[in-house]
Protein backbone atom coordinates (compact mmCIF):
# COMPACT_ATOMS: atom_id res chain seq x y z
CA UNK A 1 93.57 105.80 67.61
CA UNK A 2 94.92 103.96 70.44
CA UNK A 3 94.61 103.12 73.43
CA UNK A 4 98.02 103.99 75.35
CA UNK A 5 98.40 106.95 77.27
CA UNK A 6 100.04 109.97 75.65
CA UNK A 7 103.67 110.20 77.17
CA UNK A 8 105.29 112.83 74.80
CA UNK A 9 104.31 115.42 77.60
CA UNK A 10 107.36 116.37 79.78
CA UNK A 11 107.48 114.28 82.82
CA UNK A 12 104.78 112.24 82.16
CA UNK A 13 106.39 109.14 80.93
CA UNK A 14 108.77 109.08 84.34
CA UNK A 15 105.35 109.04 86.25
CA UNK A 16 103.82 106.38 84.28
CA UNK A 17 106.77 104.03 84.24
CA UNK A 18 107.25 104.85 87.73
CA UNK A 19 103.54 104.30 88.59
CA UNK A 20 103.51 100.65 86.33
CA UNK A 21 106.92 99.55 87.71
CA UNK A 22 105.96 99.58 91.21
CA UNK A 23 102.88 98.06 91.06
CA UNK A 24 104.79 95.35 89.07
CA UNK A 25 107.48 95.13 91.97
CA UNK A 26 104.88 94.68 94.75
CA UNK A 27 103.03 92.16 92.63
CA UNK A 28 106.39 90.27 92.27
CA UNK A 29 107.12 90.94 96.32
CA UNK A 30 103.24 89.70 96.76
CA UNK A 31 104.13 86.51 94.86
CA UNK A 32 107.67 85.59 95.81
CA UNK A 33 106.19 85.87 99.63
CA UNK A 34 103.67 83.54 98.45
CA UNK A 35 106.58 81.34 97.43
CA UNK A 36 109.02 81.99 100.10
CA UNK A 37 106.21 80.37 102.38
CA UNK A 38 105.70 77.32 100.71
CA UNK A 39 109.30 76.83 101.04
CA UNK A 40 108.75 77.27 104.34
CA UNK A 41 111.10 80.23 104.85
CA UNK A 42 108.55 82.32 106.66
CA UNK A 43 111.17 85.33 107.40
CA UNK A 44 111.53 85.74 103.86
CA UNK A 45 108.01 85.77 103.15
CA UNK A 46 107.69 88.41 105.44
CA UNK A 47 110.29 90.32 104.20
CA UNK A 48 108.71 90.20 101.04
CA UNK A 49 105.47 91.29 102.14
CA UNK A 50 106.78 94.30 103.73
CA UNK A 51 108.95 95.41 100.71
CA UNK A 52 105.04 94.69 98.56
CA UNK A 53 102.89 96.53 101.38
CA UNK A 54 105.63 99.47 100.90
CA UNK A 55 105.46 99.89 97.12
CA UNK A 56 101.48 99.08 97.51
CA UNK A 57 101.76 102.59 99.60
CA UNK A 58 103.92 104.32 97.34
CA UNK A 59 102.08 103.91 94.15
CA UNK A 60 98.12 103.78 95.26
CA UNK A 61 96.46 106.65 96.74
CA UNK A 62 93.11 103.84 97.64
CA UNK A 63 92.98 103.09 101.27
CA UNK A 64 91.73 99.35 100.12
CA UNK A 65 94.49 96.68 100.74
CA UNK A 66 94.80 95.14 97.24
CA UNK A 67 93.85 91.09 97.18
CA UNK A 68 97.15 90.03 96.29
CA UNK A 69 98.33 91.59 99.45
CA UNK A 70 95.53 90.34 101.72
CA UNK A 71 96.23 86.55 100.04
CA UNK A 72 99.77 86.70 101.41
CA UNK A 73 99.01 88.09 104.75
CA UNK A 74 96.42 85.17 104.83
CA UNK A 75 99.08 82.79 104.31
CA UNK A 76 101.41 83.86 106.65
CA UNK A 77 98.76 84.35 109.11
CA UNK A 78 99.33 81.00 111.72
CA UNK A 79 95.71 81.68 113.12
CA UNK A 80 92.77 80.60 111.01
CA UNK A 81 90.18 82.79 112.37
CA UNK A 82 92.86 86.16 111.95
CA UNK A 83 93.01 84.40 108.11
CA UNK A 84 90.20 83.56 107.28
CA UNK A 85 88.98 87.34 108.45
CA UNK A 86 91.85 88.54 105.76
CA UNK A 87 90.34 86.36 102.98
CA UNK A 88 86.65 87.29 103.11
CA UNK A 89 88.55 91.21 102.93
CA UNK A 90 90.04 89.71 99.88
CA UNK A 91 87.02 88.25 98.33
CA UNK A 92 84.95 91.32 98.37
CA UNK A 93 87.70 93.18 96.46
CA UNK A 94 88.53 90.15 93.88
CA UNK A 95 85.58 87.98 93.78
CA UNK A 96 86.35 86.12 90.86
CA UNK A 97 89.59 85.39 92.34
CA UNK A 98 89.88 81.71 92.16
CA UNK A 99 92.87 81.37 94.50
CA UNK A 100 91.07 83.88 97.01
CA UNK A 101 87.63 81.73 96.98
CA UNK A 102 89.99 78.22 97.36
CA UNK A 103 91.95 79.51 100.52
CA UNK A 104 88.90 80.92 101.77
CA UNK A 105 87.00 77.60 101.38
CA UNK A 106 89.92 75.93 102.44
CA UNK A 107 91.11 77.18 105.57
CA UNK A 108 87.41 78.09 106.54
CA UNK A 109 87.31 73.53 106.11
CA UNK A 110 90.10 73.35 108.24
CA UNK A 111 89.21 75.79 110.89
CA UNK A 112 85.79 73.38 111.28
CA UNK A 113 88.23 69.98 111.07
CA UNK A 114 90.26 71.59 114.00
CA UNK A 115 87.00 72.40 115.56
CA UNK A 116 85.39 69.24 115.51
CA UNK A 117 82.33 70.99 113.38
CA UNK A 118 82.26 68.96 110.71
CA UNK A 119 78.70 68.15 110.95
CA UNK A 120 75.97 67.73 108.36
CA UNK A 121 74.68 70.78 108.88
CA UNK A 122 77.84 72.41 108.29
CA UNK A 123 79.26 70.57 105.46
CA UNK A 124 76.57 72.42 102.87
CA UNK A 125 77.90 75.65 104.03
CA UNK A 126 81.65 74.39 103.97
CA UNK A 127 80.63 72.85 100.33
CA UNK A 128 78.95 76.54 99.00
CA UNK A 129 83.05 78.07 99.47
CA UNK A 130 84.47 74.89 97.15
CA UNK A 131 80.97 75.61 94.86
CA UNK A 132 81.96 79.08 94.63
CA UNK A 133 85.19 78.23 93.03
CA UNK A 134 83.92 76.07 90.62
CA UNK A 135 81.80 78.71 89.44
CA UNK A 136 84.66 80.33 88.36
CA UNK A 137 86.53 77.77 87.38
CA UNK A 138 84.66 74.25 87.17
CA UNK A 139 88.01 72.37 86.07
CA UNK A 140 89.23 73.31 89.67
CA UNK A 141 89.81 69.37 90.87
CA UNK A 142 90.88 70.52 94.12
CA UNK A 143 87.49 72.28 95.27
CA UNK A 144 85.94 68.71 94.06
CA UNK A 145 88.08 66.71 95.74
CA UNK A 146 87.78 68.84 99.18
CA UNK A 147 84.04 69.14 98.47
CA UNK A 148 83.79 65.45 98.25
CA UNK A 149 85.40 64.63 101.21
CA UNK A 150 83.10 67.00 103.15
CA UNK A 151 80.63 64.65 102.23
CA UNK A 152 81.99 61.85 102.35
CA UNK A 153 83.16 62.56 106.22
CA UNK A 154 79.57 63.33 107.08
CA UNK A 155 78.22 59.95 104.84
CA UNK A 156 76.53 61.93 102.80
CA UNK A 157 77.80 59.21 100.03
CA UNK A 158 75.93 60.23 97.14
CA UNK A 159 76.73 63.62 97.09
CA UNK A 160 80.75 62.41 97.48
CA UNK A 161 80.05 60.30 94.69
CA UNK A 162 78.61 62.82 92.23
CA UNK A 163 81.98 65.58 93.28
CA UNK A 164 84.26 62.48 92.75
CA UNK A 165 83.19 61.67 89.59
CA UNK A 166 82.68 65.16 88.51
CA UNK A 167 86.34 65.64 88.64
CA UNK A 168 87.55 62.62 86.79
């Protein structure tokens, strides 16, 4: 018994390879727009994202956005508010998605650093998006690092002493 799907019926191997490979190619657009923007070759990226939203179309018949897509979007996206709007989408599709949960609690730190919110009252909510992450991952030194300076920005010392050392 196994587990792969039976192709020896006429045409059905065509549709499965055709179904697999393009869901494979936007994944790889999805991803190389990811890339293309940290070279900071933002036409590219969006080239890229339009060649993966294309093949997402072609080969899903869900009217969801898939995460992957949303992430990139996210990153392209200049305003924070239009971003992090795209990320929550993402989370509730993908919410184990460590990436997802650190862009979302990163950008949503940002957007309150640009706002001047970073206030105690706010830093335990800003904190819950890095604690999130290290739920699903607590070897992610990043989220304790940003979560740490949260605190320590709003001299909440102990606390930024205890996600310091954490991640050492």
């Amino acid at each position: 018994q196994t587990c792969a799907p039976d192709l020896s019926e006429p045409g059905r191997a065509s549709i499965f390879y055709a179904m697999s490979e393009d869901e494979e190619l936007c994944e790889t657009a999805a991803i190389s727009a990811l890339a293309q923007n940290r070279l900071a070759n933002s036409a590219s990226a969006r080239r890229f994202l339009k060649f993966a939203e294309a093949l997402e179309l072609r080969s899903d018949d869900s009217t969801d956005t898939p995460a992957l897509i949303l992430l990139v979007k996210a990153e392209l996206q200049s305003d924070l508010p239009a971003a992090i709007r795209l990320l929550h989408e993402a989370a509730k599709q993908s919410p184990f998605s460590e990436i997802v949960l650190f862009r979302l609690a990163r950008k949503s730190d940002l957007l309150a650093h640009d706002k001047d919110e970073l206030i105690p009252q706010n830093v335990d909510h800003l904190a819950s998006g890095y604690e999130k992450v290290l739920k699903v991952n607590p070897g992610n030194i990043a989220s304790r690092i940003c979560r740490g300076y949260l605190y320590w920005l709003t001299d909440k010392l102990d606390s930024a002493a205890e996600s310091f050392e954490a991640g050492i």
